[in-house]
Protein backbone atom coordinates (compact mmCIF):
# COMPACT_ATOMS: atom_id res chain seq x y z
CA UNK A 1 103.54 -90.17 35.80
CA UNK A 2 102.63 -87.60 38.30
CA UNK A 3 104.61 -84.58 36.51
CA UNK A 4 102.75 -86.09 32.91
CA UNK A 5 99.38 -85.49 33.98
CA UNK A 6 100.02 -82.04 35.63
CA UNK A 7 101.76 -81.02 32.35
CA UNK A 8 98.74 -82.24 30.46
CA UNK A 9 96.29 -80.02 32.66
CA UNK A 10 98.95 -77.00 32.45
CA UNK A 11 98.49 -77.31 28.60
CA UNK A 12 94.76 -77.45 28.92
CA UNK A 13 93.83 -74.96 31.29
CA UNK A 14 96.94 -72.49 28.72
CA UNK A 15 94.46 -73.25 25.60
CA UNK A 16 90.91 -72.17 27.20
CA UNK A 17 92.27 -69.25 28.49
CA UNK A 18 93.45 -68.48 24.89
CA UNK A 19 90.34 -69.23 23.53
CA UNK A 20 89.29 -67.17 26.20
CA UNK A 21 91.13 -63.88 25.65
CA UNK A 22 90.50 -64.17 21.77
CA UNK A 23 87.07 -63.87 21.92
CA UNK A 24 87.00 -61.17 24.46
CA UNK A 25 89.21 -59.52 21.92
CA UNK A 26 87.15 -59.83 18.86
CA UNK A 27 84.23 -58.82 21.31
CA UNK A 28 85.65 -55.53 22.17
CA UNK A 29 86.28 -54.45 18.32
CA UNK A 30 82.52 -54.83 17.20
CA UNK A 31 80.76 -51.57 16.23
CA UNK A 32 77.60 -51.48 18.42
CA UNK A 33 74.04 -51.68 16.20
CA UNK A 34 72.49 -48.21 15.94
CA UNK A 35 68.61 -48.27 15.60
CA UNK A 36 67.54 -46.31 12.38
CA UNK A 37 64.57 -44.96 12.95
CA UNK A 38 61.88 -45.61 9.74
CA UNK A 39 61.51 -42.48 7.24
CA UNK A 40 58.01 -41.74 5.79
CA UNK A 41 57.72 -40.43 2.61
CA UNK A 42 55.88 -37.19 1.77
CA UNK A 43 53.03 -37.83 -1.16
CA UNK A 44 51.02 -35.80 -3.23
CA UNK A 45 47.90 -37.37 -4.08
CA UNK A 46 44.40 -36.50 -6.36
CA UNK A 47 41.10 -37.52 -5.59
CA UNK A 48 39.75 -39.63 -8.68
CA UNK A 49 36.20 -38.40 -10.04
CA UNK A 50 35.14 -40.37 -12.81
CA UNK A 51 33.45 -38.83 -15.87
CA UNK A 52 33.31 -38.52 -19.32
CA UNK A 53 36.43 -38.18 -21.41
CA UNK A 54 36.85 -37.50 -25.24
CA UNK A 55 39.08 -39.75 -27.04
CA UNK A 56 41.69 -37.38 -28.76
CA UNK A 57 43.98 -39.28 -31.07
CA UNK A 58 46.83 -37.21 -32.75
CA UNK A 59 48.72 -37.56 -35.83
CA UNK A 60 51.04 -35.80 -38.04
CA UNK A 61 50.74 -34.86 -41.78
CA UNK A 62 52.27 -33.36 -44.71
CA UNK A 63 49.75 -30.27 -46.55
CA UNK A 64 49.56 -30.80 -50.67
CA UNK A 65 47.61 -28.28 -52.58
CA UNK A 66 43.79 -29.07 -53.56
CA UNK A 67 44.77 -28.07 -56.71
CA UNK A 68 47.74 -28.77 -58.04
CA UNK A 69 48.79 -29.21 -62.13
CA UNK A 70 51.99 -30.75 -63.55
CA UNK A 71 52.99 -29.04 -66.31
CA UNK A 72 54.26 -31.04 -69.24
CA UNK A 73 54.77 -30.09 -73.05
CA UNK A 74 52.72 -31.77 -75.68
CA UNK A 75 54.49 -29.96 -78.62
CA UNK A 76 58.35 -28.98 -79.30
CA UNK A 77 59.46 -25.62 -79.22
CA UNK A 78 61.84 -22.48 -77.83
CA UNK A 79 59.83 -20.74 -74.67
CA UNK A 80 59.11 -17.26 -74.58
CA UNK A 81 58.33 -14.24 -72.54
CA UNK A 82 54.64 -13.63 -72.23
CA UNK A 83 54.80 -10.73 -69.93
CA UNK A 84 56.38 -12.58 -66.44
CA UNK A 85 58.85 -14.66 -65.69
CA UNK A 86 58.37 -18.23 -65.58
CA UNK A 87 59.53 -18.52 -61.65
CA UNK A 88 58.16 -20.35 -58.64
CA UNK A 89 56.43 -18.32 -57.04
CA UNK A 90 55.23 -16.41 -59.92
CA UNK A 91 51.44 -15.48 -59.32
CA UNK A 92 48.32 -16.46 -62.53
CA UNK A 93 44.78 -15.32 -62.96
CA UNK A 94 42.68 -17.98 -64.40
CA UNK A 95 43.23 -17.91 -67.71
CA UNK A 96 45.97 -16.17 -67.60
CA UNK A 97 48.45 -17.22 -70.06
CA UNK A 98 51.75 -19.56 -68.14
CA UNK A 99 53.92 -19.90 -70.89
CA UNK A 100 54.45 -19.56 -74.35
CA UNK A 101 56.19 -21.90 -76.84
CA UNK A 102 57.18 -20.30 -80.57
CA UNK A 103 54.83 -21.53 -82.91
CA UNK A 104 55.48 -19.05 -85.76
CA UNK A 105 56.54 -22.44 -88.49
CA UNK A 106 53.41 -24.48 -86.66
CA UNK A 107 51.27 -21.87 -87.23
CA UNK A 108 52.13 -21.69 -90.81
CA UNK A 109 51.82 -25.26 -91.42
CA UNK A 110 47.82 -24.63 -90.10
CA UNK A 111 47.25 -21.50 -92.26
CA UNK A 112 48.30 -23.83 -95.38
CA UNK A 113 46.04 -26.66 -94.50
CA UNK A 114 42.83 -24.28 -93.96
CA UNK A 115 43.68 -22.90 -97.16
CA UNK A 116 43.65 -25.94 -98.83
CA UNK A 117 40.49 -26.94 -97.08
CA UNK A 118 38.62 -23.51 -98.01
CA UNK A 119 39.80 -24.23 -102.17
CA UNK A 120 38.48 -28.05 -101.82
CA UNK A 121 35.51 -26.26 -100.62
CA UNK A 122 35.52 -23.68 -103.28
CA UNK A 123 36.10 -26.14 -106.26
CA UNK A 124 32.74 -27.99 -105.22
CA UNK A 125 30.63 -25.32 -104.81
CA UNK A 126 29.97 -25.76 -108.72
CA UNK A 127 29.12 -29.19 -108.46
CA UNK A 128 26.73 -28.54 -105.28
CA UNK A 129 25.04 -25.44 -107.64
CA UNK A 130 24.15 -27.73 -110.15
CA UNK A 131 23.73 -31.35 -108.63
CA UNK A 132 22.05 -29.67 -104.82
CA UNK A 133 20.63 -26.05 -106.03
CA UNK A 134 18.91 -26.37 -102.44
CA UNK A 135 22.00 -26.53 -100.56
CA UNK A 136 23.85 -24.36 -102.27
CA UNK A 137 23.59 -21.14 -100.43
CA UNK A 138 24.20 -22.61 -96.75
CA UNK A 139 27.26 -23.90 -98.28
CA UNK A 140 28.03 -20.42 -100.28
CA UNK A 141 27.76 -18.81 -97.17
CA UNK A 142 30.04 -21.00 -95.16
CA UNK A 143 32.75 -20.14 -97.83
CA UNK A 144 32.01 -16.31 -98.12
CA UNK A 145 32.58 -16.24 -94.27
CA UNK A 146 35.58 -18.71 -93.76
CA UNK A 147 38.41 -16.71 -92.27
CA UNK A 148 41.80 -18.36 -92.17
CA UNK A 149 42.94 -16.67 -89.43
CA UNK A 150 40.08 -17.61 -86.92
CA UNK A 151 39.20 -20.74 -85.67
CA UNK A 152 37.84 -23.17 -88.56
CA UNK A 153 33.54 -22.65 -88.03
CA UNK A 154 31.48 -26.21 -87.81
CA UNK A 155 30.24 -27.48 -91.26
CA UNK A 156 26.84 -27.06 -92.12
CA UNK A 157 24.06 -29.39 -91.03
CA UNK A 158 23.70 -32.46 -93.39
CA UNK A 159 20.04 -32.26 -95.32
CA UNK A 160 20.04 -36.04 -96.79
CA UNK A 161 21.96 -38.78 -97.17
CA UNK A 162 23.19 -37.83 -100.93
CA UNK A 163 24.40 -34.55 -99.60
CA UNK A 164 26.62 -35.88 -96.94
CA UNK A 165 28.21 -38.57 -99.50
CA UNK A 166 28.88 -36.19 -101.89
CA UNK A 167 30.64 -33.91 -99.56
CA UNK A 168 32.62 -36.55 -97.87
CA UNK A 169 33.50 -37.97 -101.67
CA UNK A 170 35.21 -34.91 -102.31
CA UNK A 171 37.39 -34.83 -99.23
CA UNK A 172 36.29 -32.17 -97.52
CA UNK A 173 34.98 -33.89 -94.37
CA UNK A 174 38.75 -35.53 -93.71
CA UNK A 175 39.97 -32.29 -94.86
CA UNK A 176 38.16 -30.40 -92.39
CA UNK A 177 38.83 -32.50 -89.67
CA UNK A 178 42.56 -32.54 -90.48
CA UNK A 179 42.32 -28.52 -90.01
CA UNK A 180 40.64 -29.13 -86.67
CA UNK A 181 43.47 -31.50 -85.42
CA UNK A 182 45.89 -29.18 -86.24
CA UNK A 183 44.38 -26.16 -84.56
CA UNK A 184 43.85 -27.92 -81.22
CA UNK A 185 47.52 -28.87 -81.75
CA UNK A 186 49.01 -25.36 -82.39
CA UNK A 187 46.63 -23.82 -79.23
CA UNK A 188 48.64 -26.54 -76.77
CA UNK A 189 51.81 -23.89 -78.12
CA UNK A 190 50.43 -21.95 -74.81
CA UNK A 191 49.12 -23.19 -71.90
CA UNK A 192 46.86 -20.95 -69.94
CA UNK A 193 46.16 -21.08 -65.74
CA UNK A 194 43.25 -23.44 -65.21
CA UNK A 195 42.54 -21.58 -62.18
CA UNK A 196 43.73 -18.59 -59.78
CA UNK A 197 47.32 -19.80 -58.60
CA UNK A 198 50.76 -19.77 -58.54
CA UNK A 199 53.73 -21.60 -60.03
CA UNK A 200 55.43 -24.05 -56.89
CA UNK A 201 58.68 -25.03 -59.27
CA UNK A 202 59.99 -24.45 -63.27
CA UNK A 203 62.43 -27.14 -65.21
CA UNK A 204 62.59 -24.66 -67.58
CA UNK A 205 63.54 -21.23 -68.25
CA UNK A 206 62.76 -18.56 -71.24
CA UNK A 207 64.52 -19.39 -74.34
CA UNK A 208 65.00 -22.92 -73.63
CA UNK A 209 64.22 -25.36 -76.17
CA UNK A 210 61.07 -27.63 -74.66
CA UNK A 211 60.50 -31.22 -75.96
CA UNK A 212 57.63 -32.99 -76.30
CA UNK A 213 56.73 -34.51 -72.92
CA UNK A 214 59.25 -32.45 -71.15
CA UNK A 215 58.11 -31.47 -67.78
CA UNK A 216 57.88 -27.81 -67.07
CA UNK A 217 56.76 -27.18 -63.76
CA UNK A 218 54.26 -27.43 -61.13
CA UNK A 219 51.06 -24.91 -60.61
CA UNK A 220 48.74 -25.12 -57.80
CA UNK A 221 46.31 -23.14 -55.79
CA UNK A 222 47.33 -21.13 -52.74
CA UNK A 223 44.87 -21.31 -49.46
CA UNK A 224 43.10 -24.51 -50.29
CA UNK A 225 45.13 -27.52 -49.13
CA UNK A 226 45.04 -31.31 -47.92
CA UNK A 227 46.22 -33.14 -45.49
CA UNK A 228 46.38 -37.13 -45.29
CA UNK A 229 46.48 -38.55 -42.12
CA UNK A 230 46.89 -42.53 -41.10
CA UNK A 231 45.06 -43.59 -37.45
CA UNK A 232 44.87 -47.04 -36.10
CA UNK A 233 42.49 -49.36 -37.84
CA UNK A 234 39.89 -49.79 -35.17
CA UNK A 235 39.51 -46.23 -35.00
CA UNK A 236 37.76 -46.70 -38.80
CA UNK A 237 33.91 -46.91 -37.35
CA UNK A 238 34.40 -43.51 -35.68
CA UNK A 239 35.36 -41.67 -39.31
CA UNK A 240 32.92 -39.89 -41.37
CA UNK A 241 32.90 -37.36 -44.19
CA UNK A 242 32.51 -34.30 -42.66
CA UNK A 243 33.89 -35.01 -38.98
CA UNK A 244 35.81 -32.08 -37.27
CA UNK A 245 39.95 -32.05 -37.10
CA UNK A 246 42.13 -29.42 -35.22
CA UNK A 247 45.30 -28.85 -36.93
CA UNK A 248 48.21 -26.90 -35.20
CA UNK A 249 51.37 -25.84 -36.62
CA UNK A 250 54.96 -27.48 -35.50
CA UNK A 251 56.69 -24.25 -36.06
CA UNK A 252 54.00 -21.60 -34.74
CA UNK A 253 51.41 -23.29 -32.47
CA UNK A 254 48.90 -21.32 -34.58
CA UNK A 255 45.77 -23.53 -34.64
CA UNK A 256 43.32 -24.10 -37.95
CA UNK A 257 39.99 -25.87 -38.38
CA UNK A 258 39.56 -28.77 -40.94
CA UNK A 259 37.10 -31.82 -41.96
CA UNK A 260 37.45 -35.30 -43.28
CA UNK A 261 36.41 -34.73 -47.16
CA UNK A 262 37.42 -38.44 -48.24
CA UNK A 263 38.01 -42.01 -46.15
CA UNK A 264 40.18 -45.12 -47.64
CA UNK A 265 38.22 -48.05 -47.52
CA UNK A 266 41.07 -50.48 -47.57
CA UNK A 267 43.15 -51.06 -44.56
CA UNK A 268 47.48 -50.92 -45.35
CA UNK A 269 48.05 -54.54 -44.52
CA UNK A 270 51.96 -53.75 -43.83
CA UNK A 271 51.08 -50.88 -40.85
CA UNK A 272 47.16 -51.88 -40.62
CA UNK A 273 46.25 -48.30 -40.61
CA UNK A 274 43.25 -46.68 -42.42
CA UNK A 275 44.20 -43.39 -44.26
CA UNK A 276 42.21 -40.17 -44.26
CA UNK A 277 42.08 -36.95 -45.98
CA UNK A 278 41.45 -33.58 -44.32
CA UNK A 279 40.51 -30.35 -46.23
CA UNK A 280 41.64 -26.79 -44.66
CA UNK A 281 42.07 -23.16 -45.74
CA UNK A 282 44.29 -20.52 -44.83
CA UNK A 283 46.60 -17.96 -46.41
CA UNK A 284 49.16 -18.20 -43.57
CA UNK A 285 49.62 -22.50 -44.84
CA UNK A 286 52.17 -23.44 -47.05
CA UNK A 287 52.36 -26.47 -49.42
CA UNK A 288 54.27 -29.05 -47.80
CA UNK A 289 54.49 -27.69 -44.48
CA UNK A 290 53.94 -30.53 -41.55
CA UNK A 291 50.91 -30.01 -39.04
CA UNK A 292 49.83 -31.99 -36.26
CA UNK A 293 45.88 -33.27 -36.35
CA UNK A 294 43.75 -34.25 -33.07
CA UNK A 295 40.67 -35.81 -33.94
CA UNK A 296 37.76 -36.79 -31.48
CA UNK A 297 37.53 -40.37 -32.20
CA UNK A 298 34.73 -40.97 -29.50
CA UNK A 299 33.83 -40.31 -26.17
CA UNK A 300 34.82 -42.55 -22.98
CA UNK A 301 32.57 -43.01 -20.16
CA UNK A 302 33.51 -43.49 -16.01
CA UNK A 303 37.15 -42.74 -16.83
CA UNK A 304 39.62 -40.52 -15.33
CA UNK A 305 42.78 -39.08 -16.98
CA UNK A 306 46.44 -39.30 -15.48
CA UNK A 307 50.18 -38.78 -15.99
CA UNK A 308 51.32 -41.71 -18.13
CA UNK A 309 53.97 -41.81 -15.97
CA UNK A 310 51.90 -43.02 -13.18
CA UNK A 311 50.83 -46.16 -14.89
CA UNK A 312 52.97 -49.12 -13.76
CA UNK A 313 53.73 -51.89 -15.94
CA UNK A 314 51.50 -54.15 -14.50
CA UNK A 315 48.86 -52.04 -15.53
CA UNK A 316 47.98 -50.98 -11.82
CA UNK A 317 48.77 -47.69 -10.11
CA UNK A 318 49.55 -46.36 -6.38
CA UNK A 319 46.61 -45.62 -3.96
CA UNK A 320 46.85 -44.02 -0.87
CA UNK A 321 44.89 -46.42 2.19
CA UNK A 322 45.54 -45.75 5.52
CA UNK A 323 48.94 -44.09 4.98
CA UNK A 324 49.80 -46.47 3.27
CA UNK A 325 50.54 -47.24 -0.57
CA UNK A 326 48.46 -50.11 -2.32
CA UNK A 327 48.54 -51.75 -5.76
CA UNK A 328 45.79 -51.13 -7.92
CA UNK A 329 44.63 -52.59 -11.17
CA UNK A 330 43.55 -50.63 -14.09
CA UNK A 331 42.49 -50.46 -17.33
CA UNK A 332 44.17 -48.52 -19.68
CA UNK A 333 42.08 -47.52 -22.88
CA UNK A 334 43.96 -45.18 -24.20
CA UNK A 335 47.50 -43.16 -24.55
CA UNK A 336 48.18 -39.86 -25.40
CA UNK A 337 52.00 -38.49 -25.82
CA UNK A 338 51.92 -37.47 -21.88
CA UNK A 339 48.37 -38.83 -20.24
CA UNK A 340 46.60 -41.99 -20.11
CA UNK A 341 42.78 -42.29 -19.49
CA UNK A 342 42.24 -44.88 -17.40
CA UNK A 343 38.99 -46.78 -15.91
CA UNK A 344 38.81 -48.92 -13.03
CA UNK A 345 39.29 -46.28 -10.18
CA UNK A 346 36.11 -45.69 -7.59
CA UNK A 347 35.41 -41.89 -6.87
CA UNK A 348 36.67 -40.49 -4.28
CA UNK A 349 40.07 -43.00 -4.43
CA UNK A 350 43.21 -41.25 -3.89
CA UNK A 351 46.16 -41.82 -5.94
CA UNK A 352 49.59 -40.77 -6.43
CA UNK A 353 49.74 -37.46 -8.65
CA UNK A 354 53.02 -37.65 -8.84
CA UNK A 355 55.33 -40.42 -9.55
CA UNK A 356 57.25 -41.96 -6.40
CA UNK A 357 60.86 -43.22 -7.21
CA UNK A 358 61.47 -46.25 -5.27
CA UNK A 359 57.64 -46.62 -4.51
CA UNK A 360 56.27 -50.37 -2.79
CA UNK A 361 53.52 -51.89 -1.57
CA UNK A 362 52.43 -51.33 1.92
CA UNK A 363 55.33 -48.31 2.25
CA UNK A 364 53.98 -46.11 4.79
CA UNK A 365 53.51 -42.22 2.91
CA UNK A 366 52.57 -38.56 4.60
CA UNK A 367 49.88 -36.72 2.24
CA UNK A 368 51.06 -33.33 0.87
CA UNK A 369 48.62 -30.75 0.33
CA UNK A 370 49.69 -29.84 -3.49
């Protein structure tokens, strides 16, 4: 019984100094705590000082000549030479012919007709002698000076009623204005520049048969050009005819002065935009080339303007209080492709200039001088 109970305490006393020995083990192998000492971040920071800001809002546009005419063919016929070559980029004085179509057999078909009109005419000049002896030399004349290879003159005034029935009895009214019909006809053989320009593209080259209704080209004015531009709808009540636009070249930076010359009144439902048409001129534009616009839509008041990037999602931005950062909310009216002008901020407030990676509430900062 004896030799039991000491075997009992042998076996207790072996397990606490196990448990002993393993936890002076595991002791021994922990790495002792380091203090890390707190790091302060180095800021740069601005001093906010409200004021006035424009409101520039940008936009891109595609130029298209003021004037611009597409060339089509009203009559059929094989194009010839008239003295330069029917090219893009081929240069016209106003009035200068563009191109010719043969009209030698259309011609001939008009020279016929006014000779038919000027015997009709002849044949009654009898008849007006005897029946209208007062009449009779206005009408004489008309026929001594009819030429059938100039443009057909205007008849002679009507004196009465019994003058004008006879004359449009015998035919010679519809006859006349048959001859008139065809000579407007055989002068669209050539069309002529409507103004001082240049041809942009040709369909069609010399000695090529043109259709009726073919297309042959474009021709359009150089220097004078137009720009549409789309904004935001609720920037409408700030367009008017006349208002100021900076345009600036993608490829060149070069810089050009315009004005709004027309306003859409209707809003695109799809985009809810409001379109607007800008005039410029310059020799160095081309049609078609792509421009950037900045407009002064209006002016902002007690507003400052910062690094987009600065703005937080939460529309609030870093301030600098005691070495410390704080949360502040803003109001954002307005973003540009790198800033955003922003109200909201006291004078004299200093925020982050530039953006903090990691950045929280309360971290403690050092001030930079920039």
């Amino acid at each position: 019984m004896k030799r039991s109970v000491l075997l009992s305490l042998l076996g207790v006393v072996a397990i606490a100094l196990a448990v002993f020995l393993a936890n002076q083990l595991v002791s021994s192998n922990k790495t002792p705590q380091v203090a890390v000492p707190k790091t302060v971040k180095s800021v740069f920071v601005a001093q906010a000082s409200n004021k006035s800001i424009p409101l520039m809002v940008s936009a891109n546009g595609r130029l298209v000549s003021q004037k611009r005419v597409d060339l089509f063919s009203e009559v059929q016929g094989v194009l010839q030479f008239t003295g330069k070559s029917f090219r893009s980029g081929q240069i016209y004085r106003q009035g200068e012919p563009i191109l010719k179509l043969d009209a030698a057999e259309f011609a001939a078909s008009v020279r016929s007709a006014k000779s038919n009109f000027l015997n009709i005419l002849s044949t009654a000049l009898a008849d007006i002698q005897l029946d209208y002896p007062e009449v009779y030399i206005k009408w004489e004349t008309y026929v001594k000076n009819y030429d059938i290879e100039a443009p057909t003159p205007e008849l002679p005034g009507f004196d009465s009623e019994k003058e004008r029935f006879f004359i449009s009895g015998r035919g010679i009214l519809n006859t006349y204005y048959n001859v008139l019909n065809l000579e407007a006809r055989l002068e669209k053989f050539e069309i002529t520049a409507p103004f001082d320009g240049a041809l942009a593209t040709t369909t069609v080259t010399e000695g090529s048969l043109v259709r009726s209704g073919q297309s042959l080209g474009t021709f359009i004015e150089q220097g004078t050009f137009e720009m549409p531009i789309s904004v935001a709808a609720s920037y409408a009540e700030f367009l008017r005819i006349g208002k100021p636009v900076t345009l600036t070249s993608l490829e060149t930076q070069n810089r050009y002065q315009a004005e709004v010359i027309r306003i859409n009144p209707a809003i695109d439902n799809a985009t809810q935009t409001i379109e607007f048409t800008v005039a410029v001129s310059s020799t160095d534009l081309r049609q078609g080339q792509y421009l950037s616009a900045e407009i002064e839509m209006q002016t902002i008041p007690n507003a400052i303007e910062i690094d987009r990037s600065l703005v937080l999602d939460s529309q609030e931005i870093f301030v600098v209080r005691d070495e410390k950062l704080e949360l502040l909310p803003i109001q954002v009216i307005h973003y540009t492709d790198n800033t955003a002008v922003i109200q909201g901020i006291s004078d004299g407030e200093q925020y982050l200039a530039k953006a903090l990676p990691g950045a929280f509430k309360n971290q403690p900062v050092k001030i930079l001088a920039d």
